[in-house]
N, C-alpha and C. Protein backbone atom coordinates (compact mmCIF):
# COMPACT_ATOMS: atom_id res chain seq x y z
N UNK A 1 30.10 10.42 2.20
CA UNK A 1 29.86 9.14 2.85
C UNK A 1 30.91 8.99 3.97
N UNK A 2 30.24 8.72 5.32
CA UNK A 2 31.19 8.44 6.15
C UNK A 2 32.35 7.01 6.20
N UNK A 3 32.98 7.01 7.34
CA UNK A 3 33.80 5.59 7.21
C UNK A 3 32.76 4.76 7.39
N UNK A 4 32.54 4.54 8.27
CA UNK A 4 31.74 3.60 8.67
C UNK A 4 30.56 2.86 7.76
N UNK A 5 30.15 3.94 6.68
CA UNK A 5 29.21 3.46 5.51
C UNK A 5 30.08 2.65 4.50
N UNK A 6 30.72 3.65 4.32
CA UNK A 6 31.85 2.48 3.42
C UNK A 6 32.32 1.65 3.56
N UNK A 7 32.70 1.53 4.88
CA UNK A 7 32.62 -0.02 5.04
C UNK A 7 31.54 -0.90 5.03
N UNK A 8 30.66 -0.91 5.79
CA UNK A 8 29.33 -1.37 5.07
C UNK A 8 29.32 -1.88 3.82
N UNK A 9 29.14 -0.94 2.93
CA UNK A 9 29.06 -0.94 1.63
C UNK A 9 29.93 -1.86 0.89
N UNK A 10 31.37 -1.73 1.05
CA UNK A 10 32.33 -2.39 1.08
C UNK A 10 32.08 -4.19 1.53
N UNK A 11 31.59 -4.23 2.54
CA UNK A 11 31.13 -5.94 2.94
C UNK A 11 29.84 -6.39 2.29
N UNK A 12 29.10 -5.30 1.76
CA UNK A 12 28.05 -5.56 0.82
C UNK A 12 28.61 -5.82 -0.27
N UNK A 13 29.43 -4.74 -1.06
CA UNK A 13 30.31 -5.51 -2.61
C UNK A 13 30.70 -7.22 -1.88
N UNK A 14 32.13 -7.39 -1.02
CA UNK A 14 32.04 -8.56 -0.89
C UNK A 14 31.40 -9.46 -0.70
N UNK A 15 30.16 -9.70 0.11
CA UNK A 15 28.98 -10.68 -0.42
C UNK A 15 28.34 -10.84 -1.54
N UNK A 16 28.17 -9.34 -2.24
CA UNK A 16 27.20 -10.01 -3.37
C UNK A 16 28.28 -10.82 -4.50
N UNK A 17 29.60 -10.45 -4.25
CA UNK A 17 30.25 -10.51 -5.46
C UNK A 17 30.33 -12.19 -5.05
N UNK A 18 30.63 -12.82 -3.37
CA UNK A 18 30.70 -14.43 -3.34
C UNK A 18 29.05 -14.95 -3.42
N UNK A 19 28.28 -14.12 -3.60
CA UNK A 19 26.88 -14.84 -3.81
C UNK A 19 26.99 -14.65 -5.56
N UNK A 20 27.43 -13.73 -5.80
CA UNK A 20 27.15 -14.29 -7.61
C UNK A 20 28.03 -15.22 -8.30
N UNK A 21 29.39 -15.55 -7.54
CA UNK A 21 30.04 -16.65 -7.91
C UNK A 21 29.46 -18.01 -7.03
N UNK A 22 28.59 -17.98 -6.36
CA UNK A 22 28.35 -19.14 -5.62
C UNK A 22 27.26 -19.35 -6.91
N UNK A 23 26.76 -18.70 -7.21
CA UNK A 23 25.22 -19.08 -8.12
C UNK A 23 26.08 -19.47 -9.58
N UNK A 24 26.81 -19.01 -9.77
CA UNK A 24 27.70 -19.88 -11.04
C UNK A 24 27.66 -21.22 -11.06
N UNK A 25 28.15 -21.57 -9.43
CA UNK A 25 28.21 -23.42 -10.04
C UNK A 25 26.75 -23.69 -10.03
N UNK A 26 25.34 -23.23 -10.09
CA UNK A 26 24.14 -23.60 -10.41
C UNK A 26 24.07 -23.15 -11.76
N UNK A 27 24.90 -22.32 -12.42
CA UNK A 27 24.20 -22.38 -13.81
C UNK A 27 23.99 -20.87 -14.12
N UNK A 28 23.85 -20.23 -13.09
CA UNK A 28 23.08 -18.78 -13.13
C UNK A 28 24.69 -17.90 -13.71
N UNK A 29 24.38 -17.08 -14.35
CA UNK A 29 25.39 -16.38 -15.02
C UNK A 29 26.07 -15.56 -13.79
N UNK A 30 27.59 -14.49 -13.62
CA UNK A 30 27.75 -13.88 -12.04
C UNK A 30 26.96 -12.83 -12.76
N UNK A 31 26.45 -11.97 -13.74
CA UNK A 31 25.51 -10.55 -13.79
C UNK A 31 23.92 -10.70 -12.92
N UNK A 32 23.35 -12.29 -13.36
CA UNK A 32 22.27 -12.20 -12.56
C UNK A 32 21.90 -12.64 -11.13
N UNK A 33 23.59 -13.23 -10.55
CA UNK A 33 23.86 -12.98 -9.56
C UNK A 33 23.97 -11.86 -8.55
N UNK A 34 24.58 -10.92 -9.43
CA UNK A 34 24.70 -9.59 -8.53
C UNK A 34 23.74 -8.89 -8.32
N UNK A 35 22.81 -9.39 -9.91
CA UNK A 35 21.71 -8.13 -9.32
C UNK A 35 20.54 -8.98 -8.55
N UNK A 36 20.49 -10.26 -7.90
CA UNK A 36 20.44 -10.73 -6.77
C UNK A 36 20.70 -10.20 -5.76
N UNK A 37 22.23 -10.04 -5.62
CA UNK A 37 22.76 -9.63 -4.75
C UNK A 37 22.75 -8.57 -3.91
N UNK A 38 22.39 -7.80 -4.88
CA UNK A 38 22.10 -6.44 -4.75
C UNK A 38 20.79 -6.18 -4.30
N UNK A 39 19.74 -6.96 -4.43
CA UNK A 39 18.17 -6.71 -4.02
C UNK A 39 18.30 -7.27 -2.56
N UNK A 40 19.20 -8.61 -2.58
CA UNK A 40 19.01 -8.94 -1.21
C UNK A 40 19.15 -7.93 0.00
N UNK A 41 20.41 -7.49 -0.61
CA UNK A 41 20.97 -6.19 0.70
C UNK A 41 20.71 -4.89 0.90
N UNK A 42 19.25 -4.73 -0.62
CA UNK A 42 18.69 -3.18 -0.18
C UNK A 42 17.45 -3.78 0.45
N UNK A 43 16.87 -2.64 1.72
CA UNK A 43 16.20 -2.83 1.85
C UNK A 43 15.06 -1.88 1.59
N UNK A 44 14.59 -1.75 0.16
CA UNK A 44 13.56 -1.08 -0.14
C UNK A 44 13.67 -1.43 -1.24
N UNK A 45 12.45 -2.12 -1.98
CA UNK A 45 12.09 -2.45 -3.26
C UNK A 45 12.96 -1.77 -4.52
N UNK A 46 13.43 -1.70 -5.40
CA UNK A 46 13.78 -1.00 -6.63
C UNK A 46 13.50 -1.58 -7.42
N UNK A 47 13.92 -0.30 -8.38
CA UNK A 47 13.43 -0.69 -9.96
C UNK A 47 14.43 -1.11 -10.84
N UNK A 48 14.14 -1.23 -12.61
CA UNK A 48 15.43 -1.64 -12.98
C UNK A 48 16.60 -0.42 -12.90
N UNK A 49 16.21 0.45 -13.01
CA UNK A 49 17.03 1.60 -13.34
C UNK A 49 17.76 1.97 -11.99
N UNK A 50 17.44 1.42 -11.05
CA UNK A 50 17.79 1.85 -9.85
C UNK A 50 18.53 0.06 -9.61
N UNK A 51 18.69 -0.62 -9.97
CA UNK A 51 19.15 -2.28 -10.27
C UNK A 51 20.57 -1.81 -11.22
N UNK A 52 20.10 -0.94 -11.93
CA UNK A 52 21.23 -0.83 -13.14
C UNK A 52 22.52 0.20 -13.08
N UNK A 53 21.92 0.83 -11.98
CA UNK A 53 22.83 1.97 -11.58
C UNK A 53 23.81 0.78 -10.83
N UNK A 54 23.39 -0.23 -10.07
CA UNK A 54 24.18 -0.33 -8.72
C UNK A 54 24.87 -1.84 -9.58
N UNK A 55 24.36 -2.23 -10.56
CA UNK A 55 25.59 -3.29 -10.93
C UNK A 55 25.75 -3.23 -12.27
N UNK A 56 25.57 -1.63 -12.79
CA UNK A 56 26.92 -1.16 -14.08
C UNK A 56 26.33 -1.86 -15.17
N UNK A 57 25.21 -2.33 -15.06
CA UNK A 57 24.27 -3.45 -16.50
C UNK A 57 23.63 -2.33 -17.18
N UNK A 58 23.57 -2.78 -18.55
CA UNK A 58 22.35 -2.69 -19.28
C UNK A 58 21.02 -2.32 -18.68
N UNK A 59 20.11 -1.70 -18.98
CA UNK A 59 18.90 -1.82 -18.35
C UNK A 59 18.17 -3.15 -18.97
N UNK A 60 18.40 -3.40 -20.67
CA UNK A 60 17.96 -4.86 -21.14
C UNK A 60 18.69 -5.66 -20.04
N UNK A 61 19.80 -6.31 -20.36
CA UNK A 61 20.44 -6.94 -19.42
C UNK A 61 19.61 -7.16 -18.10
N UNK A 62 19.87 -6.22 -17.19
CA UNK A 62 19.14 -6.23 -15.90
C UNK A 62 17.52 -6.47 -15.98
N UNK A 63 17.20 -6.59 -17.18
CA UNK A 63 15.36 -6.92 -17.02
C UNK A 63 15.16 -8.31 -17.71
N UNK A 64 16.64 -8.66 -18.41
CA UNK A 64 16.64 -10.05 -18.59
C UNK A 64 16.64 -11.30 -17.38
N UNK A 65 17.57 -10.40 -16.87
CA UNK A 65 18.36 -11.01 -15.14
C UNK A 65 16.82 -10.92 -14.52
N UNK A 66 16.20 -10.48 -14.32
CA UNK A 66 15.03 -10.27 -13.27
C UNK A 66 13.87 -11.21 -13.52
N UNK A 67 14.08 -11.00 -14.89
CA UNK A 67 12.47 -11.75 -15.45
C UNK A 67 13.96 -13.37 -15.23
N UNK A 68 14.98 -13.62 -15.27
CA UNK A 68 15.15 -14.97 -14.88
C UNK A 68 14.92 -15.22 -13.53
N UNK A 69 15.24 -14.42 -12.93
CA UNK A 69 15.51 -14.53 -11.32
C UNK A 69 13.25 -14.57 -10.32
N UNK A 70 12.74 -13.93 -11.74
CA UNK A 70 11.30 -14.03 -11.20
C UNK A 70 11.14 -15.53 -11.17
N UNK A 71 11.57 -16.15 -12.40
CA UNK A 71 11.18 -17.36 -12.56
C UNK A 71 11.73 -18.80 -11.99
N UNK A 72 12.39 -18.18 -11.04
CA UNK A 72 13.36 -19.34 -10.40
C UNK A 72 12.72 -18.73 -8.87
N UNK A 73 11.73 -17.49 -8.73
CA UNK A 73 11.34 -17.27 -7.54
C UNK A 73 12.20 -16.89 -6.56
N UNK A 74 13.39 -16.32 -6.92
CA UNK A 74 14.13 -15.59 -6.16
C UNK A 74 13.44 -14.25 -5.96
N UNK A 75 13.15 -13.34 -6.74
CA UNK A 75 12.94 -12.12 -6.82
C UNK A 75 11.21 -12.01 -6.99
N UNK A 76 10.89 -11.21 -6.91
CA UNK A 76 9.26 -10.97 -6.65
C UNK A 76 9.64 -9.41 -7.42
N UNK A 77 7.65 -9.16 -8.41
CA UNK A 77 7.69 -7.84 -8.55
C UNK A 77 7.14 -7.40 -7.36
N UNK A 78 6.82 -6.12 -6.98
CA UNK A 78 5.68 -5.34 -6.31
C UNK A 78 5.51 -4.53 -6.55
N UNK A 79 4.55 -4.17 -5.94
CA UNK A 79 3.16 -2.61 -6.82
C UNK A 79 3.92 -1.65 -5.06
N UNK A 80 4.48 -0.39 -5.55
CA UNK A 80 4.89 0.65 -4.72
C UNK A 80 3.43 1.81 -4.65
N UNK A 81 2.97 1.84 -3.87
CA UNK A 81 1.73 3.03 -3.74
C UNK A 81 2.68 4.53 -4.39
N UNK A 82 2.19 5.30 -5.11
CA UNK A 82 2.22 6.09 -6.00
C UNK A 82 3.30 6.30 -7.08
N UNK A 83 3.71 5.24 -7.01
CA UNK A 83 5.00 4.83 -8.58
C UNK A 83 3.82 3.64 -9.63
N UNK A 84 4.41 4.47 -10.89
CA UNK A 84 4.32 3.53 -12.12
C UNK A 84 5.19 2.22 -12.72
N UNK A 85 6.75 2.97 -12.13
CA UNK A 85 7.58 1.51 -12.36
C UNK A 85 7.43 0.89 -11.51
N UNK A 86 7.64 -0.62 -11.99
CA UNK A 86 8.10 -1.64 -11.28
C UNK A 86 8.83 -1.56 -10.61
N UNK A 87 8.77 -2.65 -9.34
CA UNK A 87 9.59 -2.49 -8.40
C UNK A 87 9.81 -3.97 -8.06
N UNK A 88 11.10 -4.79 -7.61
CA UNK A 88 11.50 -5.95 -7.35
C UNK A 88 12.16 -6.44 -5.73
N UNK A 89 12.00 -7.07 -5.39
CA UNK A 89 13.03 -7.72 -4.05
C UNK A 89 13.24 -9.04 -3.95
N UNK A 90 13.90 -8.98 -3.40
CA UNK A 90 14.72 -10.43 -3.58
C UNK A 90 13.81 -11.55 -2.32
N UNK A 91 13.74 -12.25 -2.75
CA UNK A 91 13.66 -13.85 -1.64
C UNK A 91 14.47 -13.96 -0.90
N UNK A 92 14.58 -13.82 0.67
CA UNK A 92 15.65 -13.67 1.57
C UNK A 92 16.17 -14.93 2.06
N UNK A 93 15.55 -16.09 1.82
CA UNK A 93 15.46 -16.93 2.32
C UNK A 93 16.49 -17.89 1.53
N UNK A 94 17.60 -18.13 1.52
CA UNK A 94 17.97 -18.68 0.85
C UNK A 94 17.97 -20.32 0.33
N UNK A 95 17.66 -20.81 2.00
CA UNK A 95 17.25 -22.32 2.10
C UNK A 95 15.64 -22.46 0.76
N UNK A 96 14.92 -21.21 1.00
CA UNK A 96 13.93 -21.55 0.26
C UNK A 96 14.29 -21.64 -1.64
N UNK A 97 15.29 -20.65 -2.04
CA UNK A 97 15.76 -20.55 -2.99
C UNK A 97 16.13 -21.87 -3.35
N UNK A 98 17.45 -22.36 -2.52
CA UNK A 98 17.76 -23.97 -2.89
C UNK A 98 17.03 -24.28 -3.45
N UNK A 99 15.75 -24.54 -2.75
CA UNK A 99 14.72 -25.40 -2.88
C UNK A 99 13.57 -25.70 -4.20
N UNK A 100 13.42 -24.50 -4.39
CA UNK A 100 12.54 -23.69 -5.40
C UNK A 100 13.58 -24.14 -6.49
N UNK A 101 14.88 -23.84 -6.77
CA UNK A 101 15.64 -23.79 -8.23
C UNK A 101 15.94 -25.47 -8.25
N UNK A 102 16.33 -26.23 -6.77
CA UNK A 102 16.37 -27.55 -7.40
C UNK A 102 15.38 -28.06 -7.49
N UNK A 103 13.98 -28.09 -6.94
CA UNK A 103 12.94 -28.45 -7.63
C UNK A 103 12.67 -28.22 -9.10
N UNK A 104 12.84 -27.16 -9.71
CA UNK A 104 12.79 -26.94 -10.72
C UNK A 104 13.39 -27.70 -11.81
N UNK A 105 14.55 -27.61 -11.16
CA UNK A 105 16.04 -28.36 -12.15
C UNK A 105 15.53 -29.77 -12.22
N UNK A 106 15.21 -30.31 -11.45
CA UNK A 106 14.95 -31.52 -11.11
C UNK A 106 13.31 -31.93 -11.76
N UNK A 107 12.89 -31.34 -11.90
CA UNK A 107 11.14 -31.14 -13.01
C UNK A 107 12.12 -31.32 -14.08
N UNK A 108 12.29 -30.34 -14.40
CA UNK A 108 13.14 -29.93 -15.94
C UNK A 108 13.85 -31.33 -16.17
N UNK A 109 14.88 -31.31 -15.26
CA UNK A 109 15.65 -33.00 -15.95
C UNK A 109 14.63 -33.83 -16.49
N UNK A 110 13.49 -34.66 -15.47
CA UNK A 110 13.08 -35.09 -15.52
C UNK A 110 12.42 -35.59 -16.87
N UNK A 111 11.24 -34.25 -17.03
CA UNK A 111 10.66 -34.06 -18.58
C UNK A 111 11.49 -34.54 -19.93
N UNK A 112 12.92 -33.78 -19.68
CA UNK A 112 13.42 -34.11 -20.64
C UNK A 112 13.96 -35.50 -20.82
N UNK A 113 14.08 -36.11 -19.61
CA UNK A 113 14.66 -37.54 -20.13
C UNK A 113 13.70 -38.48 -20.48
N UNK A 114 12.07 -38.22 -19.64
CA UNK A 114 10.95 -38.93 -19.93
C UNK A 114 10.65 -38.95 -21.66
N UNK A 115 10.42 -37.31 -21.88
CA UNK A 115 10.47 -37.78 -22.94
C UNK A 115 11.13 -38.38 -24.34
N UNK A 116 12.61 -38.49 -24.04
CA UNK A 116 13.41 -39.20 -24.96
C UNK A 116 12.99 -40.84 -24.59
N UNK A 117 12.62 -40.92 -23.35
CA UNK A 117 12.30 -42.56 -22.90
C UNK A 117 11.09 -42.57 -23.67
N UNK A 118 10.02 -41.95 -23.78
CA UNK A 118 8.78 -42.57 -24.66
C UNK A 118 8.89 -42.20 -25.99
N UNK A 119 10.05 -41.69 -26.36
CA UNK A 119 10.03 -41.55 -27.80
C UNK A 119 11.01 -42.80 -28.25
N UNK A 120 12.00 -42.90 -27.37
CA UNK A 120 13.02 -44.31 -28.12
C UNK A 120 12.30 -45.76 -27.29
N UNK A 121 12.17 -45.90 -26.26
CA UNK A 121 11.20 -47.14 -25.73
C UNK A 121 10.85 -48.07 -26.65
N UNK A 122 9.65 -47.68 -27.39
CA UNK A 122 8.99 -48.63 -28.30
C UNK A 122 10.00 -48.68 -29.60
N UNK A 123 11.19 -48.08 -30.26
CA UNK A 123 11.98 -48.46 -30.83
C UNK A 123 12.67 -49.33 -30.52
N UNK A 124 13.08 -49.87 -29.50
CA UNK A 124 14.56 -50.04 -28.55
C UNK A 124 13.65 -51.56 -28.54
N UNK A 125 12.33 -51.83 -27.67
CA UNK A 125 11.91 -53.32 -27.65
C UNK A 125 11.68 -53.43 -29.00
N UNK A 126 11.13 -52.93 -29.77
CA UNK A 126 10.83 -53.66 -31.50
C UNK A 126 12.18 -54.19 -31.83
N UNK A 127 13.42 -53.43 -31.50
CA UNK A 127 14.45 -53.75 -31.66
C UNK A 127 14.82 -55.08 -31.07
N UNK A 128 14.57 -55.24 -29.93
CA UNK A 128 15.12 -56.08 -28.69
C UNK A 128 14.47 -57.38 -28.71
N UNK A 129 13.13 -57.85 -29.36
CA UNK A 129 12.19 -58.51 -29.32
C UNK A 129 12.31 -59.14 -30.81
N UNK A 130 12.15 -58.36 -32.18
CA UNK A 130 11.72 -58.64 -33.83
C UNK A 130 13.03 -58.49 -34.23
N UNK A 131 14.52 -58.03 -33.38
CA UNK A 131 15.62 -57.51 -34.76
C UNK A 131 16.17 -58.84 -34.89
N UNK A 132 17.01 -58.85 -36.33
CA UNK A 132 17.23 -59.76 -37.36
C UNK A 132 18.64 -60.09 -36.85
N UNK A 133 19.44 -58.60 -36.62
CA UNK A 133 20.78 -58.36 -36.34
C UNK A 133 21.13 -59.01 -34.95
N UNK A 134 21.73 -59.93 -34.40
CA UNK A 134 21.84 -60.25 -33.12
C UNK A 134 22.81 -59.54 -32.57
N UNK A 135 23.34 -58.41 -32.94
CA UNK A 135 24.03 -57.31 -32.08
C UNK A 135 23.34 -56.34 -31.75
N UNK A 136 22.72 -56.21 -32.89
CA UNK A 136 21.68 -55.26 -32.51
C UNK A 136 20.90 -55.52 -31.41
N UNK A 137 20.13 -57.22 -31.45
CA UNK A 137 19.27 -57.28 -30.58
C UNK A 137 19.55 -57.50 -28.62
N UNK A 138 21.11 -57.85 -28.92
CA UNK A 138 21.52 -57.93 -27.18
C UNK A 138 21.64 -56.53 -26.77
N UNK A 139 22.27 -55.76 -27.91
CA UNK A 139 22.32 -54.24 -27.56
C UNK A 139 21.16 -53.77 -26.84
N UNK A 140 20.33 -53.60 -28.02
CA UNK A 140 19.07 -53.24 -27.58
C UNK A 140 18.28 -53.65 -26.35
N UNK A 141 18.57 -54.98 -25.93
CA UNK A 141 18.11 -55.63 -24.84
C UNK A 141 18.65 -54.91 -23.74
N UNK A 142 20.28 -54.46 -23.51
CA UNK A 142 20.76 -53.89 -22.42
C UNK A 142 20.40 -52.82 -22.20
N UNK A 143 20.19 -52.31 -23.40
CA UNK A 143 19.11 -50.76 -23.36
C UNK A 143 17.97 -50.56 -22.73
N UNK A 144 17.15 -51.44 -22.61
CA UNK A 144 16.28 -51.33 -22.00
C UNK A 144 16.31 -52.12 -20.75
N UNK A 145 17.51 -52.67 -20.22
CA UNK A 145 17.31 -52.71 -18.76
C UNK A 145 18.30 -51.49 -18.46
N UNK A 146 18.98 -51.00 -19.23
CA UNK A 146 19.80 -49.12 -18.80
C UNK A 146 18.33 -48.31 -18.46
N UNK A 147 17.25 -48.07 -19.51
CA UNK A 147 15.88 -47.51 -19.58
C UNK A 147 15.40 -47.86 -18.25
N UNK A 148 15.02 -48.91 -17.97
CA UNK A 148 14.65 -49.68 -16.68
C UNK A 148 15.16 -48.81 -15.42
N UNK A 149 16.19 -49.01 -15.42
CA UNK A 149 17.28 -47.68 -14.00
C UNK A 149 17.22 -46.81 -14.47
N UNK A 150 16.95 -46.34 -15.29
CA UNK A 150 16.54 -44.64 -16.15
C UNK A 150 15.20 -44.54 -15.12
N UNK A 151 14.21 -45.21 -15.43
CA UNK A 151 12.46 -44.36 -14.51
C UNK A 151 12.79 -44.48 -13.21
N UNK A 152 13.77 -45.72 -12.88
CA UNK A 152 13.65 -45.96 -11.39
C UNK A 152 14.64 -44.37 -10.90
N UNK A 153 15.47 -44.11 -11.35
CA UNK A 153 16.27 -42.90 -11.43
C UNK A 153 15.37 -41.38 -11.26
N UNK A 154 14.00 -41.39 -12.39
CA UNK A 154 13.56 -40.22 -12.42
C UNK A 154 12.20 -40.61 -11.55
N UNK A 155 11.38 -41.31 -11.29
CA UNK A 155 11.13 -41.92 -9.73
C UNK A 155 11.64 -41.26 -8.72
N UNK A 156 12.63 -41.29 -8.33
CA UNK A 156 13.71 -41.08 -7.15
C UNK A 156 13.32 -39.80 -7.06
N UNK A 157 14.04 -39.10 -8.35
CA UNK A 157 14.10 -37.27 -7.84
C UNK A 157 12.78 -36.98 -8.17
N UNK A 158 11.35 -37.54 -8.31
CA UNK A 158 10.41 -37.14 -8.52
C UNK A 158 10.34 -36.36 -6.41
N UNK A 159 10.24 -37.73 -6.40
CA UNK A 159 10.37 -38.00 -4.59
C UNK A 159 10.92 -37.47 -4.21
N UNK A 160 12.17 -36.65 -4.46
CA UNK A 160 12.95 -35.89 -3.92
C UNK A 160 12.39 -34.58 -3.83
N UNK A 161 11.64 -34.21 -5.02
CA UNK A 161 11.74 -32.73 -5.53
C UNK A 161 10.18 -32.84 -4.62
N UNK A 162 9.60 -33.81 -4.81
CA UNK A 162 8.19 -33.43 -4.02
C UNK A 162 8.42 -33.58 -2.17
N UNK A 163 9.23 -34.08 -1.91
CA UNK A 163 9.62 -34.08 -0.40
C UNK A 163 10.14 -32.60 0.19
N UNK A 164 11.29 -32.29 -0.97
CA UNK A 164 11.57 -30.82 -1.11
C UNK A 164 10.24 -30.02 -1.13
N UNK A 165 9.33 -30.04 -2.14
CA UNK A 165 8.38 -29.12 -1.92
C UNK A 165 7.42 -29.22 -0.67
N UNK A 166 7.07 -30.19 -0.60
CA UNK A 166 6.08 -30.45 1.16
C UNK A 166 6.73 -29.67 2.08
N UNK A 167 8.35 -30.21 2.08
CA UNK A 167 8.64 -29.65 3.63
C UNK A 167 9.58 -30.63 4.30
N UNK A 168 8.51 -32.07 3.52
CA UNK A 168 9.10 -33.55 4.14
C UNK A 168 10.10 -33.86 4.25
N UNK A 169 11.51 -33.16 3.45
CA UNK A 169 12.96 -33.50 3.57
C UNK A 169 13.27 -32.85 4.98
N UNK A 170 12.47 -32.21 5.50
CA UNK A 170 13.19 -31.34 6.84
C UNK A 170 13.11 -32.85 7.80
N UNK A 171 12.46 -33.57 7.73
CA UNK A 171 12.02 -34.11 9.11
C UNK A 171 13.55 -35.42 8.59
N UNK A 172 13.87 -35.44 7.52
CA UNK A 172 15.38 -35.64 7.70
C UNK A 172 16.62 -34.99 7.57
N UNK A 173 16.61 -34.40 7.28
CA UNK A 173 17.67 -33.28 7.28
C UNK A 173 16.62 -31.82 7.69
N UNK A 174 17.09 -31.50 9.56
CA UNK A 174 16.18 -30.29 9.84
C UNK A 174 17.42 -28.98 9.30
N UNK A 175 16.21 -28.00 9.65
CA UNK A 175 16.51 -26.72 8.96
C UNK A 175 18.28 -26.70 9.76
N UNK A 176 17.84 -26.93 10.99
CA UNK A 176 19.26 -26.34 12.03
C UNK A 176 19.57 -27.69 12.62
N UNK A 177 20.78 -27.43 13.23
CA UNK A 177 20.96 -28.74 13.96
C UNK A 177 20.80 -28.76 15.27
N UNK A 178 20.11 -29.69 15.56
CA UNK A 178 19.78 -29.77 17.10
C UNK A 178 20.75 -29.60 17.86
């Protein structure tokens, strides 16, 4: 390998290694960061074994990382004309990534708080309305105006995450700055 590749190579380790600690504060582990990282900056599809060589994983590992990274729509499989394995590349786009994983995150919150709201809801007014206990029942009363700014809350990032998906957040915050 000449100098000049190695260096290359060299500014490739340093990006992927600050793109798999950047994906930490989202949640994403730094292993399925790198092998992110690593798809971004080849440019020719690979497989896992060819994923596993270049960031020292498991081949499980690395097909764990992939099948996460499919599902957050970073990574794509594809069909290579005369290969049997699989083959993966990364989503280059990173603005689109944002977008795609906080939409997601933001579904996901959502669900989960909705449904603790329609499962405690009709407890919380039976409470707030019929209870005997008058601590109970102011409690309960504040609870459900907390519940109240709870939908107006998951409302909000509904709107968010679907503005995100249209497109519609660009026309306030554009891609670049004028």
């Amino acid at each position: 390998m000449n100098n000049e590749q190695a260096k290359l190579e060299e500014a490739h380790d340093i990006m992927i290694s600050a793109i798999a600690q950047a994906m930490v504060i989202y949640g994403v582990t730094p292993s399925v960061g790198r092998i992110y990282g690593v798809l971004y900056f080849s440019e020719d599809p690979l497989t896992l074994d060819e994923i596993k060589d270049q960031v020292a994983m498991s081949k499980a590992s690395v097909s764990n990382g992939i099948r996460e990274l499919i599902d957050t729509e970073m990574v794509s499989k594809v069909w290579k004309k005369g290969e049997r394995k699989d083959h993966y590349i990364a989503e280059k786009d990173f603005l689109r990534n944002f977008l795609n994983f906080f939409v997601k995150m933001l579904r996901l919150e959502r669900g989960l708080i909705m449904k603790a709201l329609e499962q405690t809801e009709p407890i919380i007014e039976e409470l707030s309305t019929n209870g005997t206990d008058e601590r109970v029942t102011k409690t309960a009363t504040r609870d459900l105006d907390l519940m109240k700014d709870s939908r107006e809350y998951l409302d909000w990032i509904m709107r968010l995450a679907n503005s995100m998906e249209s497109g519609e957040i660009f026309d306030y915050f554009p891609k670049k700055k004028e």
